[in-house]
C-alpha atoms as a PDB file:
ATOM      1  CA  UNK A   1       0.000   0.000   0.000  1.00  0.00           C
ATOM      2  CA  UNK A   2       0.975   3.638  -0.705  1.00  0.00           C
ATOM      3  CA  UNK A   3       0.913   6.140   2.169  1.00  0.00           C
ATOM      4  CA  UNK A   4      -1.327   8.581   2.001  1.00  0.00           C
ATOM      5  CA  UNK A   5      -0.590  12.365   4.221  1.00  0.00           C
ATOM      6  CA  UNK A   6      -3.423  13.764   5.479  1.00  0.00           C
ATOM      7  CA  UNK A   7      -1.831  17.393   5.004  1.00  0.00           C
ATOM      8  CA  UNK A   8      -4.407  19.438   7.168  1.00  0.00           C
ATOM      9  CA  UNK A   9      -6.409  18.061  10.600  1.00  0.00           C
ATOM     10  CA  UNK A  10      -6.553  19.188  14.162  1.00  0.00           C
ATOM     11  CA  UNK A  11      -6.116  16.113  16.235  1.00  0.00           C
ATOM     12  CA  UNK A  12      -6.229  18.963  19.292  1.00  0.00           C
ATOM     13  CA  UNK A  13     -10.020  19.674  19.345  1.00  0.00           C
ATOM     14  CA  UNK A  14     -12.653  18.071  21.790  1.00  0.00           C
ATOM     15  CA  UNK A  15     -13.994  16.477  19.272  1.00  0.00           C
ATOM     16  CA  UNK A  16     -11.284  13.693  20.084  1.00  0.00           C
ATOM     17  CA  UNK A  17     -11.063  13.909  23.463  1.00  0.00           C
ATOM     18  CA  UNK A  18     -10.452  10.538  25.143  1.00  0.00           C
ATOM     19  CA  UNK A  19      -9.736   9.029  21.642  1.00  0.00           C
ATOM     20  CA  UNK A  20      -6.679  10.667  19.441  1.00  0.00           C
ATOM     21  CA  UNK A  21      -5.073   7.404  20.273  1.00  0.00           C
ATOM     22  CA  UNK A  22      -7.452   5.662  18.337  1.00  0.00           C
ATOM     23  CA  UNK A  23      -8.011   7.847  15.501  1.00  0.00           C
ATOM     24  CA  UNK A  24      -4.233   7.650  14.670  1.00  0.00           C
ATOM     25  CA  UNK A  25      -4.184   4.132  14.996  1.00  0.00           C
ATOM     26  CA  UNK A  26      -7.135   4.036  12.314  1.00  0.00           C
ATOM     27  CA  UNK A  27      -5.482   6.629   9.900  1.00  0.00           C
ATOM     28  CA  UNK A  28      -2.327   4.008  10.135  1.00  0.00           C
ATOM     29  CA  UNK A  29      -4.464   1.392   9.603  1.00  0.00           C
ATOM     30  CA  UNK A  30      -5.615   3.022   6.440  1.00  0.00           C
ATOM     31  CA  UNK A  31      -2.525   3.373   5.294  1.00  0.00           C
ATOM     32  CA  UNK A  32      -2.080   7.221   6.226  1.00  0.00           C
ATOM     33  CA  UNK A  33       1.801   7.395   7.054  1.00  0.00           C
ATOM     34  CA  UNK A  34       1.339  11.044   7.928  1.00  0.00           C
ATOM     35  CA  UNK A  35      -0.994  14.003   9.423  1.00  0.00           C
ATOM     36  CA  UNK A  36      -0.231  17.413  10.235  1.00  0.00           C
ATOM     37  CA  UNK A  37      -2.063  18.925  13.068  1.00  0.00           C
ATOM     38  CA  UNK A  38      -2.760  22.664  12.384  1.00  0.00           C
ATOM     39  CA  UNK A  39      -2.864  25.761  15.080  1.00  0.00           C
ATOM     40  CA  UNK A  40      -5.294  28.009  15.326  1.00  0.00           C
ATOM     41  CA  UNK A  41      -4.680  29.703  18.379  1.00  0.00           C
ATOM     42  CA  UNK A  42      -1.471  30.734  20.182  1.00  0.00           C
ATOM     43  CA  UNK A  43      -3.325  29.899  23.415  1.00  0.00           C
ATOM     44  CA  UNK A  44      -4.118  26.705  22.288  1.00  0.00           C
ATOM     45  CA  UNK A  45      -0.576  25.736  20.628  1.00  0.00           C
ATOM     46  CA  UNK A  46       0.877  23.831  23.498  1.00  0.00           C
ATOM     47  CA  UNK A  47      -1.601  21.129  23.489  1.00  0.00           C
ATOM     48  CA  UNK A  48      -1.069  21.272  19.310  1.00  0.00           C
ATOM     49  CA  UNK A  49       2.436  20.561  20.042  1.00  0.00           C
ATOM     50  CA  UNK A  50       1.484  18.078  22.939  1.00  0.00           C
ATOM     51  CA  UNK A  51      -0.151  15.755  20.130  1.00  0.00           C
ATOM     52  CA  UNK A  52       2.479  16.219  17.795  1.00  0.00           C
ATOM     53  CA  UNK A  53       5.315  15.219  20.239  1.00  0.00           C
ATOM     54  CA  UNK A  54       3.350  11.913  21.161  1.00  0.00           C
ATOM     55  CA  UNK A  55       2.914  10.227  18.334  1.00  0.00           C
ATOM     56  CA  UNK A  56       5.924   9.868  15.474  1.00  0.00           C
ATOM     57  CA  UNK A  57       4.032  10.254  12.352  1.00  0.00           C
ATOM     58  CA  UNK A  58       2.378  13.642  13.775  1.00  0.00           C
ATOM     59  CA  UNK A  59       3.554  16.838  13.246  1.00  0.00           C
ATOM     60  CA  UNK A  60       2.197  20.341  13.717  1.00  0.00           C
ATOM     61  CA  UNK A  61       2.021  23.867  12.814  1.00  0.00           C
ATOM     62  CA  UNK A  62       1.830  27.385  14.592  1.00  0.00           C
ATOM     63  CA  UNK A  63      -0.628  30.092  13.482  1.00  0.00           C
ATOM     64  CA  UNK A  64      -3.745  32.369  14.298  1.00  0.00           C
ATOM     65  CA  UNK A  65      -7.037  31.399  12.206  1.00  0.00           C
ATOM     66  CA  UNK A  66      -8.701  34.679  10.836  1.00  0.00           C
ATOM     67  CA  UNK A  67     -11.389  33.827  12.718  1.00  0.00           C
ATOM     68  CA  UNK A  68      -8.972  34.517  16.033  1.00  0.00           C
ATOM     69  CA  UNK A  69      -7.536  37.085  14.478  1.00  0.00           C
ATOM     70  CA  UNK A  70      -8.817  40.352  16.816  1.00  0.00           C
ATOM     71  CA  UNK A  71      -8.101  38.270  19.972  1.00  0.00           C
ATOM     72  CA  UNK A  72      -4.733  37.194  18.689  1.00  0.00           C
ATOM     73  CA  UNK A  73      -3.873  40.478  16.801  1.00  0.00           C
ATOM     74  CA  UNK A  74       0.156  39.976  15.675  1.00  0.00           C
ATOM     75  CA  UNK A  75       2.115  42.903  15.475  1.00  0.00           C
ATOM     76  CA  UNK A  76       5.287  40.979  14.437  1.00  0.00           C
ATOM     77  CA  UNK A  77       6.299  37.191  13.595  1.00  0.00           C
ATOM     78  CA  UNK A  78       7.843  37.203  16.685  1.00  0.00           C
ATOM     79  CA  UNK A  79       5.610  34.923  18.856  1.00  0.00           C
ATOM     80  CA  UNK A  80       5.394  32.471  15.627  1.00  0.00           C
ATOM     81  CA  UNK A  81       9.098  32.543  14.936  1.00  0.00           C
ATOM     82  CA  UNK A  82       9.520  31.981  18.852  1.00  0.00           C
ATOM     83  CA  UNK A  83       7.798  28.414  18.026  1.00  0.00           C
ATOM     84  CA  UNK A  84       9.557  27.134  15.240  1.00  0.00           C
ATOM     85  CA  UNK A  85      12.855  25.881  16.410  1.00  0.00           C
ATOM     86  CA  UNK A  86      10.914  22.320  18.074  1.00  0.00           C
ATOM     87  CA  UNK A  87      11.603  19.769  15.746  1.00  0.00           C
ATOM     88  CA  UNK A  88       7.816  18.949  15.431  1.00  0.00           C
ATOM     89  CA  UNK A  89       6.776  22.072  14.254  1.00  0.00           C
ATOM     90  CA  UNK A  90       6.462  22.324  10.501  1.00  0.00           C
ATOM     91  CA  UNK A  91       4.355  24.601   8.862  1.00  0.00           C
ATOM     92  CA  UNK A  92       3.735  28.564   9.548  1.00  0.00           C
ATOM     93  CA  UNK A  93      -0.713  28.822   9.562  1.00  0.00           C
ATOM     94  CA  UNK A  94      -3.345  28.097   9.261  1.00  0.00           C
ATOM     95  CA  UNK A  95      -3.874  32.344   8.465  1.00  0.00           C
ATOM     96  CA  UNK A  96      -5.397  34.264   5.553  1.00  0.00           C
ATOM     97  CA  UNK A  97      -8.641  35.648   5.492  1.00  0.00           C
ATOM     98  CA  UNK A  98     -12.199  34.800   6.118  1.00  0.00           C
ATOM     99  CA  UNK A  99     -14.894  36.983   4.605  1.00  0.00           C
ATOM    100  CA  UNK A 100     -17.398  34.629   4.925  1.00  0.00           C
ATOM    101  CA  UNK A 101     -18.482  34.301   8.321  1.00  0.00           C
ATOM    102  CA  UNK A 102     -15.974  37.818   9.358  1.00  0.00           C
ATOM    103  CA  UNK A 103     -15.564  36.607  12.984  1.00  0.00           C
ATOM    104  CA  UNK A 104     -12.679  38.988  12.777  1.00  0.00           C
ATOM    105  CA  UNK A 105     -12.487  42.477  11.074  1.00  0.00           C
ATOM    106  CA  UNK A 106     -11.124  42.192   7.984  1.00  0.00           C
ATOM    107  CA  UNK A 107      -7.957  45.479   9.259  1.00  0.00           C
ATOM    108  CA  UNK A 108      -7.007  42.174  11.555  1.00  0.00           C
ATOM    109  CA  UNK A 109      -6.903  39.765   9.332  1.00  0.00           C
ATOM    110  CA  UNK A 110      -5.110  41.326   6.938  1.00  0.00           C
ATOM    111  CA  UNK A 111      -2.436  41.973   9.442  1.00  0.00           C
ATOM    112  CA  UNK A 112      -2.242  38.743  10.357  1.00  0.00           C
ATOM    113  CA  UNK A 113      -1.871  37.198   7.494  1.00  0.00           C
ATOM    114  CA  UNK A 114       1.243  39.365   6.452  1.00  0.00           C
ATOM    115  CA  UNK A 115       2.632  38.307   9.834  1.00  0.00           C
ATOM    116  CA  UNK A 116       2.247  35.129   9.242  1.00  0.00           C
ATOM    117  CA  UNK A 117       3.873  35.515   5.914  1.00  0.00           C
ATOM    118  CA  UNK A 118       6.883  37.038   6.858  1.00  0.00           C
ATOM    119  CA  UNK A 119       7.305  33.953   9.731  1.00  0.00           C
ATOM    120  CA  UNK A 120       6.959  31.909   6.589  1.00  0.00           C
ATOM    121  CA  UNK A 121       9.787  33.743   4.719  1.00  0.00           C
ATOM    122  CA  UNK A 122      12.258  34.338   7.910  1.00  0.00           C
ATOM    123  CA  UNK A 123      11.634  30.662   8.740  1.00  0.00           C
ATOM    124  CA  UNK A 124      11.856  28.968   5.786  1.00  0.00           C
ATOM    125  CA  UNK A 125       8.871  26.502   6.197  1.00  0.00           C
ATOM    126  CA  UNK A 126       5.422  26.799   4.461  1.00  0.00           C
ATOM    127  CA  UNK A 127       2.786  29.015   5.084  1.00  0.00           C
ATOM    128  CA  UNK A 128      -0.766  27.537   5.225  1.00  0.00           C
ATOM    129  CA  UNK A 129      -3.479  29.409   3.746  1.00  0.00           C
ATOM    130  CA  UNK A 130      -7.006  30.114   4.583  1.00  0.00           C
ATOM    131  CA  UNK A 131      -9.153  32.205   2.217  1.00  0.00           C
ATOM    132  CA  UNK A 132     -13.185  31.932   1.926  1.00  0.00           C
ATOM    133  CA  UNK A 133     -14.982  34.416  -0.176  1.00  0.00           C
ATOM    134  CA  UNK A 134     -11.446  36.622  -0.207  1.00  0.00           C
ATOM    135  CA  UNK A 135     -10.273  36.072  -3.592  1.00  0.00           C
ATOM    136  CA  UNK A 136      -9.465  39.490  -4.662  1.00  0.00           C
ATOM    137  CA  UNK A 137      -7.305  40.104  -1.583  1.00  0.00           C
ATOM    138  CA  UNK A 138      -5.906  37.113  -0.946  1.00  0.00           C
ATOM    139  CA  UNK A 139      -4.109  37.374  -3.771  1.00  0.00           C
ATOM    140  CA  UNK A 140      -3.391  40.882  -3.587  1.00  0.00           C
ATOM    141  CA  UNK A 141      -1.852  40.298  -0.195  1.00  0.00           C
ATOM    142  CA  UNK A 142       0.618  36.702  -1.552  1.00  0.00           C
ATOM    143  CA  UNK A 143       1.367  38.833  -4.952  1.00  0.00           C
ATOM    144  CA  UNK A 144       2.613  41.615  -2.678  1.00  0.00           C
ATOM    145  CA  UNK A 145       4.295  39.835   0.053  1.00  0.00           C
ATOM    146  CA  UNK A 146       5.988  37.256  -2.520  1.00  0.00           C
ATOM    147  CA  UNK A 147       7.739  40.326  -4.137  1.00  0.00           C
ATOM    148  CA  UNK A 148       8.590  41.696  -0.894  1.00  0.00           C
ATOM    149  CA  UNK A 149      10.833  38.432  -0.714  1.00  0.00           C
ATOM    150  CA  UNK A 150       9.928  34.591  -1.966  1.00  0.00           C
ATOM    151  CA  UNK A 151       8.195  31.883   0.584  1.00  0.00           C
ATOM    152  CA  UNK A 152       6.703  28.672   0.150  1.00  0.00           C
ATOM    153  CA  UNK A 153       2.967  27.327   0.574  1.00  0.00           C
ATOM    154  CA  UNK A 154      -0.362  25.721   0.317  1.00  0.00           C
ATOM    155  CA  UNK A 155      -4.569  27.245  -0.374  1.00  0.00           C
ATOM    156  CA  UNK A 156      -5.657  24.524   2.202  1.00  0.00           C
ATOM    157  CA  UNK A 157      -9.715  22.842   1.631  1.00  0.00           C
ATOM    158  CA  UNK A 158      -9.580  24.801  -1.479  1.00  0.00           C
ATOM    159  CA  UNK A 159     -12.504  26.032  -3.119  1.00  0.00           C
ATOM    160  CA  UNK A 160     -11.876  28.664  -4.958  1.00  0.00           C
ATOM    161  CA  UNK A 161     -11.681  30.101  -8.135  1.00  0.00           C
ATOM    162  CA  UNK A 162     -10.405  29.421 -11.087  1.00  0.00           C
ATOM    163  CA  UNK A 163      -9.116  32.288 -10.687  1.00  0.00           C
ATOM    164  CA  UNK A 164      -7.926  31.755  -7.093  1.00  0.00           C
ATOM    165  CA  UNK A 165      -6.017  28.595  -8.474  1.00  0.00           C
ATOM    166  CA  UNK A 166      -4.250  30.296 -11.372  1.00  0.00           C
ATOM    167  CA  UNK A 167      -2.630  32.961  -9.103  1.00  0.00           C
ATOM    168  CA  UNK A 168      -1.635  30.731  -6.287  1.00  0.00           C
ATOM    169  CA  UNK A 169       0.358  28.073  -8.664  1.00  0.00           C
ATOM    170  CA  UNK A 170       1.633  31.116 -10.907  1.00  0.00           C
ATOM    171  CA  UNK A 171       2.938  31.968  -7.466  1.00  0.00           C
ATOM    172  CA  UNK A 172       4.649  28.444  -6.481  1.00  0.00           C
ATOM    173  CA  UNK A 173       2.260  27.837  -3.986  1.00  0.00           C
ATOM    174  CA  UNK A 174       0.474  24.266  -3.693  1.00  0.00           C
ATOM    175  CA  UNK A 175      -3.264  23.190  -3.613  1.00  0.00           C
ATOM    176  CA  UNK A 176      -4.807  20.968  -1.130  1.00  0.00           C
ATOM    177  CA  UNK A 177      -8.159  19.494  -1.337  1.00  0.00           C
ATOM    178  CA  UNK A 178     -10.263  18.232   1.471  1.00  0.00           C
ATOM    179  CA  UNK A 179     -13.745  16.710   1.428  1.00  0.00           C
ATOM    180  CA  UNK A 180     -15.663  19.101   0.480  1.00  0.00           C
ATOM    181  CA  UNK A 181     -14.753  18.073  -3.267  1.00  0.00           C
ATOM    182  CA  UNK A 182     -16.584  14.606  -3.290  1.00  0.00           C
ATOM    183  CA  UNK A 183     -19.829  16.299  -2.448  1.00  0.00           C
ATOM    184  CA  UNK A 184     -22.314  16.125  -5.172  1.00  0.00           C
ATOM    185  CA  UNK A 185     -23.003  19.688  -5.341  1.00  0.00           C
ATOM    186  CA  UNK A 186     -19.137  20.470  -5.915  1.00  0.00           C
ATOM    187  CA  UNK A 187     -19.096  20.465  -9.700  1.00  0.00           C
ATOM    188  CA  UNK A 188     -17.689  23.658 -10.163  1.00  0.00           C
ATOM    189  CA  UNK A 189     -15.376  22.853  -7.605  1.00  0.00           C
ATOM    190  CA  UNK A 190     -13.918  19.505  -9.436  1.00  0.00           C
ATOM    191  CA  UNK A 191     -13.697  21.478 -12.495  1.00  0.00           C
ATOM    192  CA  UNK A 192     -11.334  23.990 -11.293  1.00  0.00           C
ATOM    193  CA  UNK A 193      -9.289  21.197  -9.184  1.00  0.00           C
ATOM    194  CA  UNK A 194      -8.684  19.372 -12.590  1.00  0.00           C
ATOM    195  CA  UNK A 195      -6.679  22.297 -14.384  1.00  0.00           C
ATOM    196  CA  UNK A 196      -4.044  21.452 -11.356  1.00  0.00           C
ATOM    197  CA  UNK A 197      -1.244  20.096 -12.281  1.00  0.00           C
ATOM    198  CA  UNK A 198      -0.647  16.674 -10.263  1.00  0.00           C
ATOM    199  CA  UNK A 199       2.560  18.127  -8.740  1.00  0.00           C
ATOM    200  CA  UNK A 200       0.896  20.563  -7.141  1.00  0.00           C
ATOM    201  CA  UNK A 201      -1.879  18.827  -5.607  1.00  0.00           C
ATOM    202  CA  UNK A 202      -2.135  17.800  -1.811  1.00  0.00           C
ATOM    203  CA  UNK A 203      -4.954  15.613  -0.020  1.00  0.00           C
ATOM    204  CA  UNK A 204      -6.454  16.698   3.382  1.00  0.00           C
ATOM    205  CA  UNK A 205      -9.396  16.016   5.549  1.00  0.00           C
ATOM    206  CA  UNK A 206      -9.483  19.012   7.885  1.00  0.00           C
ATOM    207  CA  UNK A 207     -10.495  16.658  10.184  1.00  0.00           C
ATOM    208  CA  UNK A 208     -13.066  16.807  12.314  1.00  0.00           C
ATOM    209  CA  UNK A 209     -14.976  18.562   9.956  1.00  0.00           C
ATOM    210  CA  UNK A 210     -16.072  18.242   6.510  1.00  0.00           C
ATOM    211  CA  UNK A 211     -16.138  14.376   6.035  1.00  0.00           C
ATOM    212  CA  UNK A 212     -15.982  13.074   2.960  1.00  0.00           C
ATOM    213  CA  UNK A 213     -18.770  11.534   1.285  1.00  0.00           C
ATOM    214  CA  UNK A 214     -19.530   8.301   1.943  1.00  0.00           C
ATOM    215  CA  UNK A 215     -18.923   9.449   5.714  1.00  0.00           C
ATOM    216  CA  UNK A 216     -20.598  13.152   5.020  1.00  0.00           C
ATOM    217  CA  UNK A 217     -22.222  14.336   8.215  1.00  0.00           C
ATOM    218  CA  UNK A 218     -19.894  12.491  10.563  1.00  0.00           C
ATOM    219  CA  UNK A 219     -17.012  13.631  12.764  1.00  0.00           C
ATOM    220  CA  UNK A 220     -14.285  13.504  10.334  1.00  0.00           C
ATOM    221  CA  UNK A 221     -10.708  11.932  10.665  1.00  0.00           C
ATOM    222  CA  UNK A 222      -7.394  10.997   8.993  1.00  0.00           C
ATOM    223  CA  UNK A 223      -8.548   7.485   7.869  1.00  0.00           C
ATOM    224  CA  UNK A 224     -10.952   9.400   5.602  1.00  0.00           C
ATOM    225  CA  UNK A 225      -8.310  11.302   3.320  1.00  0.00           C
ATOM    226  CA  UNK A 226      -8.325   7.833   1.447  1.00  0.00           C
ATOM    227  CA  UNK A 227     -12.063   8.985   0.001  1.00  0.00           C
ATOM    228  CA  UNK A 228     -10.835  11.771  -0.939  1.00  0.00           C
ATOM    229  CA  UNK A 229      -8.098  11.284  -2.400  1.00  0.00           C
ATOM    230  CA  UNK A 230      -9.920   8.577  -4.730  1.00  0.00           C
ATOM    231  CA  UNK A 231     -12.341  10.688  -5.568  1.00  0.00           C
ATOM    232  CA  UNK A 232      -8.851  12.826  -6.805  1.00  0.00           C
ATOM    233  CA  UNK A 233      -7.711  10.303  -8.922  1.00  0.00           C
ATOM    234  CA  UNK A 234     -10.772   9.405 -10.584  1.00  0.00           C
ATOM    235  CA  UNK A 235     -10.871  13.194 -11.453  1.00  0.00           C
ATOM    236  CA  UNK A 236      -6.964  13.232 -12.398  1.00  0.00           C
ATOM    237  CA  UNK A 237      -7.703   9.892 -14.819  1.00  0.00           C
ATOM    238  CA  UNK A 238      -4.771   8.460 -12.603  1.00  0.00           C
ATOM    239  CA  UNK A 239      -4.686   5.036 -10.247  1.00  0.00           C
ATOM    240  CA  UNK A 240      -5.528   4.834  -6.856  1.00  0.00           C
ATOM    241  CA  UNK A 241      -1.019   4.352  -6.081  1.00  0.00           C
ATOM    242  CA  UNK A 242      -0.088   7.102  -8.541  1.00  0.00           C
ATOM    243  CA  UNK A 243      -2.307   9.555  -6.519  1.00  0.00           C
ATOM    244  CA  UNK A 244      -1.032   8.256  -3.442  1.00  0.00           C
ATOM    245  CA  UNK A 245       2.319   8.472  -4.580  1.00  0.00           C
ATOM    246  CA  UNK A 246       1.777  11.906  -5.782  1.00  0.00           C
ATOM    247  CA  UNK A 247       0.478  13.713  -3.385  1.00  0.00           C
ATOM    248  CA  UNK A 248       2.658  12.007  -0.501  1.00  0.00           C
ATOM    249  CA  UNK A 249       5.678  13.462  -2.652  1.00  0.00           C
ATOM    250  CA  UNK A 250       4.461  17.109  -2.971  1.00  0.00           C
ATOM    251  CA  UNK A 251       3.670  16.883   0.668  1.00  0.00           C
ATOM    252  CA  UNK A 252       7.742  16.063   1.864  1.00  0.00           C
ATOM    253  CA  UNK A 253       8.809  17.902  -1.060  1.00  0.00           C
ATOM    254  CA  UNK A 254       6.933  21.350   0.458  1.00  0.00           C
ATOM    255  CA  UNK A 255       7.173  20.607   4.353  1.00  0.00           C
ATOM    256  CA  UNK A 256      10.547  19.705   4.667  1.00  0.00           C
ATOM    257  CA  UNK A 257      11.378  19.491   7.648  1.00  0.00           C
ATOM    258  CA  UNK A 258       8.864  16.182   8.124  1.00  0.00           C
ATOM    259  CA  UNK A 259      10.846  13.169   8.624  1.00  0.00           C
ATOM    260  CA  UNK A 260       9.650  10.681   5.814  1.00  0.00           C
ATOM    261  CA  UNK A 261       8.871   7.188   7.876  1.00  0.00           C
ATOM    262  CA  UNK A 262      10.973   4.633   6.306  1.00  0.00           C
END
């Protein structure tokens, strides 16, 4: 069997309280070598961190969500950078912006996100992306920011534009799809995901929400990437193992400071 990454989850929440034992055990079991657990709060980081230390094939990220945003409010990349010398933590995020449900004003988020970005840069590892409904200054903010000085990255549970897609690979940046694109109402979505090229593409559950179909409307987890990422290479016109393959590649190729098992 091919590993499969799930490349976005947050094996923190209450969701798996009592039980992030066995949900890694069944995202092993279903042949998912790798997750990344994501912050969203600098309160919350330590028990982020806490998961990612416990288990081998678990690593984590540092960032403010947009939706945290006016609580957190960053002046600097200093209390990101402060995080990133632990050898479990990967990935700068998940930031951006969130115009959708605006839990934050967008003045905060905005500033957040180019905090976030320069962490990125200063640290070398990848920035992970949140945009809903922000299209237009999303990209205005990456454009700017990448000619300020060049970083790496991911849109994470894209669904997007074309658009959206275009300027994010035009800008090196990677695309990771989570469940939302096996739903049956996600045409559009699928359309735009198949103009990616399949070195840019990464697989993620953003676990425990969005399940997959055929699991829609339960509390998602790692094991489920494997939908998804079938669903993928139906879409790509590629097998099950070169998808697998694929997307387990871009995933050490971008974030790499993971330790490949094996």
């Amino acid at each position: 069997m091919t590993m499969l990454v799930d490349s976005h989850c947050h094996l923190d929440f209450p969701d798996y309280a009592g039980d992030v034992d066995g949900v890694v055990m069944r995202a092993r079991a279903a042949g998912v070598g790798t997750c990344l657990s994501i912050g969203t709060e600098l309160k919350r980081f330590p028990g982020v961190r806490a998961v990612a230390e416990k288990f081998p094939d678990v690593w984590c990220s540092v960032g403010v969500h947009p939706h945290e945003a006016d609580k957190e409010l960053l002046t600097d990349a200093g209390p990101l950078l402060a995080e990133t010398a632990h050898p479990k933590v990967v990935g700068i995020g998940e930031t951006g912006l969130d115009y959708y449900y605006e839990h934050s004003p967008r003045a905060p988020q905005i500033a957040n996100f180019r905090a976030h970005i320069a962490a990125a840069r200063e640290s070398g590892l990848p920035l992970i992306v949140h945009t809903r409904d922000a299209d237009d200054d999303t990209i205005a903010v990456l454009e700017e920011e990448m000619a300020k000085g060049t970083f790496t990255g991911l849109i994470h549970c894209f669904t997007g534009t074309q658009r959206l897609a275009d300027a994010s690979l035009a800008l090196g940046l990677m695309i990771s799809v989570s469940g939302i694109a096996t739903f049956k109402n996600s045409g559009n979505l699928r359309d735009v995901i198949k103009t990616v090229p399949l070195d840019r593409l990464l697989v993620e559950t953003d676990a425990p929400f969005l399940a997959p179909v055929p699991h829609r409307g339960r509390t998602n987890e790692p094991a489920f990437v494997v939908h998804t990422a079938k669903m993928l290479a139906e879409l790509k016109g590629v097998s099950d193992l070169e998808l697998a393959a694929a997307t387990t590649d871009n995933f050490f190729r971008l974030f790499r400071k993971v330790k490949r098992p094996g």
